[in-house]
N, C-alpha and C. Protein backbone atom coordinates (compact mmCIF):
# COMPACT_ATOMS: atom_id res chain seq x y z
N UNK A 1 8.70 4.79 7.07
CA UNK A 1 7.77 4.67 5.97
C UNK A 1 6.50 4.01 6.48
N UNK A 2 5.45 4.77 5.94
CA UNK A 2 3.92 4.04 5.94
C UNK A 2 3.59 2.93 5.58
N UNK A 3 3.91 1.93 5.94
CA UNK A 3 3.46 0.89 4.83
C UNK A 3 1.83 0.32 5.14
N UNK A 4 0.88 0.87 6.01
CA UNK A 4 -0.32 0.55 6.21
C UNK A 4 -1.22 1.32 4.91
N UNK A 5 -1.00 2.36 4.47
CA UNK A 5 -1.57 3.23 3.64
C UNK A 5 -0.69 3.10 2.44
N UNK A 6 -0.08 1.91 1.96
CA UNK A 6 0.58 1.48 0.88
C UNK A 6 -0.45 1.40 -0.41
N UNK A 7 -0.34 1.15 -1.58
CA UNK A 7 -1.52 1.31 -3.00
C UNK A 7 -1.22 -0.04 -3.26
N UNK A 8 -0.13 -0.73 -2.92
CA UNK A 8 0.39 -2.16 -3.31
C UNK A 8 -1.32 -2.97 -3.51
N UNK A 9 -1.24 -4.29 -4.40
CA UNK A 9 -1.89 -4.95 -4.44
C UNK A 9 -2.04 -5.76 -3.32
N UNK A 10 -3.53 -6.34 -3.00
CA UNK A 10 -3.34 -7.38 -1.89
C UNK A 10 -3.49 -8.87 -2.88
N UNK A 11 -4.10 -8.96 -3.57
CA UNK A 11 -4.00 -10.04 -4.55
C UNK A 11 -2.66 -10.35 -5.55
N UNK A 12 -2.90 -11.62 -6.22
CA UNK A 12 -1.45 -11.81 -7.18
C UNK A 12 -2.10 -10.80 -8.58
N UNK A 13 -0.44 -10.17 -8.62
CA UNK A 13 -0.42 -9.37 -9.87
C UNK A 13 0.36 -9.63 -11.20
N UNK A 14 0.47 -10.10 -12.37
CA UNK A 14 1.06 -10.02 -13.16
C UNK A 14 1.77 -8.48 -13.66
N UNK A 15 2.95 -8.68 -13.32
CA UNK A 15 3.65 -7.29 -13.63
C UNK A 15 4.64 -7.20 -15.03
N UNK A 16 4.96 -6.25 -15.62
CA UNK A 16 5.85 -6.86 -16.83
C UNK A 16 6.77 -6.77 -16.54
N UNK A 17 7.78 -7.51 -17.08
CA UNK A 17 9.10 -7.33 -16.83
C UNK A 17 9.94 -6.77 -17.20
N UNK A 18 9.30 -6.16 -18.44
CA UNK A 18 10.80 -5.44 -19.02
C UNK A 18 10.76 -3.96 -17.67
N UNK A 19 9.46 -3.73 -16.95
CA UNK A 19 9.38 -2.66 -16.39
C UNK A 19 10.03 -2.62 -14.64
N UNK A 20 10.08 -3.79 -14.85
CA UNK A 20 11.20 -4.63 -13.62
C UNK A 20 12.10 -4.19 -13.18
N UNK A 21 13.10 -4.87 -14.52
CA UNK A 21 14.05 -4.59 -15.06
C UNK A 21 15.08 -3.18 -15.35
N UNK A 22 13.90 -2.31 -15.86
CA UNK A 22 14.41 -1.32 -16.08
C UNK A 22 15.60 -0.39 -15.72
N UNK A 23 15.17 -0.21 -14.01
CA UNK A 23 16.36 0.81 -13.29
C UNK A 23 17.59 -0.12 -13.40
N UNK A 24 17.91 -1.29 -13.46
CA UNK A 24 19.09 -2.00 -13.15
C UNK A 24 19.63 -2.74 -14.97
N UNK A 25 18.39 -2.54 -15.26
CA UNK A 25 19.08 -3.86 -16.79
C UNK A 25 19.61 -5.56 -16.35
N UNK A 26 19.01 -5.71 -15.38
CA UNK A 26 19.20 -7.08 -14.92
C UNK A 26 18.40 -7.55 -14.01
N UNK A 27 17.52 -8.38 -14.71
CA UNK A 27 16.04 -8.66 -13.87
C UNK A 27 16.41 -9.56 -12.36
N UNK A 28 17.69 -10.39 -12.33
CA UNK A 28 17.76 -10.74 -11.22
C UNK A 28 18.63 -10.11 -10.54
N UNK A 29 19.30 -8.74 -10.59
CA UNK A 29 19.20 -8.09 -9.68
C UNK A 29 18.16 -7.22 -9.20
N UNK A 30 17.44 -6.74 -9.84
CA UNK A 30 16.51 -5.89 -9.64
C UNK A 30 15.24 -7.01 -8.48
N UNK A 31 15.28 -8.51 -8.54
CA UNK A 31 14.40 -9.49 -7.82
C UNK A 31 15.41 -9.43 -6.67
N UNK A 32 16.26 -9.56 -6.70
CA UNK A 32 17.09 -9.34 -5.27
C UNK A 32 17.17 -8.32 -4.62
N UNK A 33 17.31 -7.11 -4.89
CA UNK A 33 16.51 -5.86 -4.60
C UNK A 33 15.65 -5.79 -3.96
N UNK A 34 14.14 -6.54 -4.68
CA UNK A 34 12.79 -6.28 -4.27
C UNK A 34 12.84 -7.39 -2.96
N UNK A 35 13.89 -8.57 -3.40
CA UNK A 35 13.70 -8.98 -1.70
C UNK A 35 14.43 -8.80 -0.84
N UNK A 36 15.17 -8.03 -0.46
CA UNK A 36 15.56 -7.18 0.24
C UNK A 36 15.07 -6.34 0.39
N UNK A 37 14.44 -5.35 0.13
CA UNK A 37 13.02 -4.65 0.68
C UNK A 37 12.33 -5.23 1.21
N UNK A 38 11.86 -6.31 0.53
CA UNK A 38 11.03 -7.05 1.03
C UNK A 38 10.50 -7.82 2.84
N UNK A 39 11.98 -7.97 2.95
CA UNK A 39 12.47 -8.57 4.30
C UNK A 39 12.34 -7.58 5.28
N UNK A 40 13.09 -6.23 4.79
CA UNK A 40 12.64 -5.29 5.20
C UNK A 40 11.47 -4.64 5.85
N UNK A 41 10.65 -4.80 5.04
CA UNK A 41 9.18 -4.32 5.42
C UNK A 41 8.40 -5.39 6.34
N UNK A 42 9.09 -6.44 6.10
CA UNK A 42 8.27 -7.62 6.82
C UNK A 42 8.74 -7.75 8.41
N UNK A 43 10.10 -7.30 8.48
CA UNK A 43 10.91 -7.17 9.71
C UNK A 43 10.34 -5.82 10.45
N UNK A 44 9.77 -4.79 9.98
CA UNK A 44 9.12 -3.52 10.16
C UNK A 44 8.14 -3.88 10.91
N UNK A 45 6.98 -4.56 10.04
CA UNK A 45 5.56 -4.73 10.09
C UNK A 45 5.20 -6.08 11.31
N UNK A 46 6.39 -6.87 11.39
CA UNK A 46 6.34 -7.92 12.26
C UNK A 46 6.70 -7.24 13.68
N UNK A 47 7.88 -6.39 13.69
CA UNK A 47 7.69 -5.75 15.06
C UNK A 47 6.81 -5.02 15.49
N UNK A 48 6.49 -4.36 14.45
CA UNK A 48 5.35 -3.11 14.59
C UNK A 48 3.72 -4.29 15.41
N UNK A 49 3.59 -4.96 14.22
CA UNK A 49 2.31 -6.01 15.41
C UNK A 49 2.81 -6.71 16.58
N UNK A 50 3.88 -6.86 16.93
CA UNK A 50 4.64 -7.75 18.63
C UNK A 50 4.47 -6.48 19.38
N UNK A 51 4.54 -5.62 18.96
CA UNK A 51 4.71 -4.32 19.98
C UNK A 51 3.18 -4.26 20.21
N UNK A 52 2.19 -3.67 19.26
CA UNK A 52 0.93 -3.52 19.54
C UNK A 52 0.21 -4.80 20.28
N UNK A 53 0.57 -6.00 20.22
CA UNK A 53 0.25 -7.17 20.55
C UNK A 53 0.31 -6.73 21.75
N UNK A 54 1.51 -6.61 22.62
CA UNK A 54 2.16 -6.63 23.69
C UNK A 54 1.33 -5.88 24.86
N UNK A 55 0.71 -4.49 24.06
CA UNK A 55 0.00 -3.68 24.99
C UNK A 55 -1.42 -4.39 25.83
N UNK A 56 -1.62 -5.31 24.60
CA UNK A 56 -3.07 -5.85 25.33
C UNK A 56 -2.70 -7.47 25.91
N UNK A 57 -1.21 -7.92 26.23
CA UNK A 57 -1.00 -9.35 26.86
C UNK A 57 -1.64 -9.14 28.11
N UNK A 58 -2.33 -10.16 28.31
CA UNK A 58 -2.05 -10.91 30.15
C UNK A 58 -1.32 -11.97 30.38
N UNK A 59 -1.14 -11.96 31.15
CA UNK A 59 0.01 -13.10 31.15
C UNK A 59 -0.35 -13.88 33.05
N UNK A 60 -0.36 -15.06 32.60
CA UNK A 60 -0.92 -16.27 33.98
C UNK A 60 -0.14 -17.36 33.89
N UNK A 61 -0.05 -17.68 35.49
CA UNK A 61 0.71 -18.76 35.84
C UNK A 61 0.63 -20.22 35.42
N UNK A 62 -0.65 -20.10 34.17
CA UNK A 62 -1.08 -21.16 34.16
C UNK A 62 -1.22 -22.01 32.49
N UNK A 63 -0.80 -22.44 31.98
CA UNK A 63 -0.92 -22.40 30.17
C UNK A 63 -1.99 -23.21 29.94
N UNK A 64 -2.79 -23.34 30.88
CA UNK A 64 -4.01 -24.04 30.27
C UNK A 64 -5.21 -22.61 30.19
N UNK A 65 -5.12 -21.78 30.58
CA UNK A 65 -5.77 -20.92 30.51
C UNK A 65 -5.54 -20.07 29.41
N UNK A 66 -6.53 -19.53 28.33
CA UNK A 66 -6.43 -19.25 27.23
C UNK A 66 -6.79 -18.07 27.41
N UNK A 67 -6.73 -17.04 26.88
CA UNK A 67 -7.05 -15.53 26.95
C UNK A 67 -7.47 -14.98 25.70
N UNK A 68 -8.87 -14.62 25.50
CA UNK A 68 -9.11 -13.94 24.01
C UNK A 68 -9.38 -12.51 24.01
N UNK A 69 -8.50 -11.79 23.65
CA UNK A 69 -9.18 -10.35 23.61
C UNK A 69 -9.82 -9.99 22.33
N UNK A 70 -10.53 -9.44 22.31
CA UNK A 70 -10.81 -8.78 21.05
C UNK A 70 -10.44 -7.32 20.14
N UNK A 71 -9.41 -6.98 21.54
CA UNK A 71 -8.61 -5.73 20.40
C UNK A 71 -7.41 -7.02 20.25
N UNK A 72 -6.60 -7.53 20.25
CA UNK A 72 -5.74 -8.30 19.90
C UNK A 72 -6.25 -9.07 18.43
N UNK A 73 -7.22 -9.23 18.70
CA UNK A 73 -8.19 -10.02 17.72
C UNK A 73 -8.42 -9.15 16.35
N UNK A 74 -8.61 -7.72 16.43
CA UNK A 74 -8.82 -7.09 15.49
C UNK A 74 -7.19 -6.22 14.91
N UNK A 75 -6.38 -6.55 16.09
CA UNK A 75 -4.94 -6.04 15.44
C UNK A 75 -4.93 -6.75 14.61
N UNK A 76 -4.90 -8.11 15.39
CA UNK A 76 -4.42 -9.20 13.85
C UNK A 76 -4.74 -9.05 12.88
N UNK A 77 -6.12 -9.06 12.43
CA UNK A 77 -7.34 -9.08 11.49
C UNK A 77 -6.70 -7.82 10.40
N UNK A 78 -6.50 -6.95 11.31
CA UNK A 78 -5.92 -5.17 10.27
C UNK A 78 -4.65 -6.14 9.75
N UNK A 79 -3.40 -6.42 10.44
CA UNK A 79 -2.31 -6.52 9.84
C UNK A 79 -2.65 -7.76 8.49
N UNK A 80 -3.27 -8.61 9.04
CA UNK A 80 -3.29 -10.19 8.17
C UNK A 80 -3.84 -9.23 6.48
N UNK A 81 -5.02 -8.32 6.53
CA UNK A 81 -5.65 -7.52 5.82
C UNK A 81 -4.49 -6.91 4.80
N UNK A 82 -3.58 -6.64 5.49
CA UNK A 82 -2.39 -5.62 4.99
C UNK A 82 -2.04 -6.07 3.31
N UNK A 83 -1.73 -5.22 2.46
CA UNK A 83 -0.61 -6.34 1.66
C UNK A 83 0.61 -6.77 2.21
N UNK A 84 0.78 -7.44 1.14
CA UNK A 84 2.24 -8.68 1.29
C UNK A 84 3.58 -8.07 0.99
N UNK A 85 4.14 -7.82 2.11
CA UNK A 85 5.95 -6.89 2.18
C UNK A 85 5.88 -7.06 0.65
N UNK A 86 6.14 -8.28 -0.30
CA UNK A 86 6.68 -8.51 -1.42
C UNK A 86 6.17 -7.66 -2.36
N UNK A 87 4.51 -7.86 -2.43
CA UNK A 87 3.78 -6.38 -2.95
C UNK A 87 3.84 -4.95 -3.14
N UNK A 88 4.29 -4.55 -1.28
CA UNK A 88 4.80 -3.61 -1.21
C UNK A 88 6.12 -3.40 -1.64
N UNK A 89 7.14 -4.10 -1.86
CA UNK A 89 8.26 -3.65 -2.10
C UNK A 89 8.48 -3.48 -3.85
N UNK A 90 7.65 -4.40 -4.15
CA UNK A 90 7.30 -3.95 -6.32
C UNK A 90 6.73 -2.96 -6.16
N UNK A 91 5.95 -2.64 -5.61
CA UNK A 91 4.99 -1.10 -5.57
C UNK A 91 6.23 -0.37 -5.28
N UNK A 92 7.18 -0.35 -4.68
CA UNK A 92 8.00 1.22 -4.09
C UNK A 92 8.70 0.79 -5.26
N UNK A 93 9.34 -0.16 -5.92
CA UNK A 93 10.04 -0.47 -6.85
C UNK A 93 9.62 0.08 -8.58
N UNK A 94 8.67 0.05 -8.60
CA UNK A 94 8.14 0.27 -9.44
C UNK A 94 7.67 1.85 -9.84
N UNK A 95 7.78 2.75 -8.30
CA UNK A 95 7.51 4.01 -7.89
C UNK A 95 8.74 4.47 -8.13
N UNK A 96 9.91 3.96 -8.26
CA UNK A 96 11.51 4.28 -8.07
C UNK A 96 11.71 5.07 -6.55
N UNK A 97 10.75 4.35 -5.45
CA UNK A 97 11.31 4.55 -4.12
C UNK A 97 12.16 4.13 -3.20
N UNK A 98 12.31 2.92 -4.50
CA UNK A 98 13.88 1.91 -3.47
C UNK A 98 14.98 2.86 -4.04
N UNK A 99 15.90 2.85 -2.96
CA UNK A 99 17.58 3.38 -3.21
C UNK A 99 18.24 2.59 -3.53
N UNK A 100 18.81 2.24 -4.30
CA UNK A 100 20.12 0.85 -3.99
C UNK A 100 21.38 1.12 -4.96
N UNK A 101 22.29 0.89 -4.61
CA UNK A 101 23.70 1.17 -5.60
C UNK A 101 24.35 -0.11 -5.39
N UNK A 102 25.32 0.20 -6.65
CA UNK A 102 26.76 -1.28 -6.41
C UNK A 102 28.21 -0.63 -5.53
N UNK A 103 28.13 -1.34 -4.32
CA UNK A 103 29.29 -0.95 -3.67
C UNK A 103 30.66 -0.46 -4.62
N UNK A 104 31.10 -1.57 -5.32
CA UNK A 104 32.35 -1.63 -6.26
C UNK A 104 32.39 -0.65 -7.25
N UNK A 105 31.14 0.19 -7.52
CA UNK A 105 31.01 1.55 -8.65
C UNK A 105 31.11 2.42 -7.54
N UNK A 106 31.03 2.62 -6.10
CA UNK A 106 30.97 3.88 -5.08
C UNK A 106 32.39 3.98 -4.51
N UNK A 107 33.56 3.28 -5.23
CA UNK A 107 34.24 3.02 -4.49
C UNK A 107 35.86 3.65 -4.88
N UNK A 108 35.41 3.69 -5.88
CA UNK A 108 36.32 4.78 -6.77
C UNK A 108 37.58 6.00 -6.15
């Protein structure tokens, strides 16, 4: 999944709740849900910048020596820019793009 080209808010949103709620009928499952996505996307988006990071390291024998690149500088800048996993995961939530079931109803 894309999550750079996400519609999510980057600011705080007041969302309603009964619309939360809805797919599950139980607002704190449906918040446990969204963080679990949540973690998700953040575990995504955190490797996804260590990897791109990685291409532009130097690396010296020495830790007093500081190294500034400026594509490193502007990765950051894009990701920090990004919305917030949590954002994104009410946005897919709210899209009915999360999957999720109860083990104990699949089990039949």
């Amino acid at each position: 999944m894309d999550h750079k080209n996400s519609t999510a808010a980057t600011s705080t949103v007041t969302y309603d709740k009964n619309q939360i709620e809805a797919p599950t009928e139980n607002i704190y499952e449906a918040i446990t849900i969204i963080a679990k996505r949540a973690e998700q996307i953040s575990t995504d988006l955190k490797s996804e910048l260590v990897e791109k990071l990685e291409e532009f390291a130097t690396y010296s024998d020495s830790l007093d020596e500081v190294f500034e690149n400026k594509e490193q500088i502007e990765v950051s800048k894009f990701y920090e820019r990004l919305p917030k996993s949590t954002a994104i995961a009410v946005q897919e939530w709210i899209e009915n793009r999360i999957y999720h079931r109860k083990p104990e109803e699949t089990q039949e």
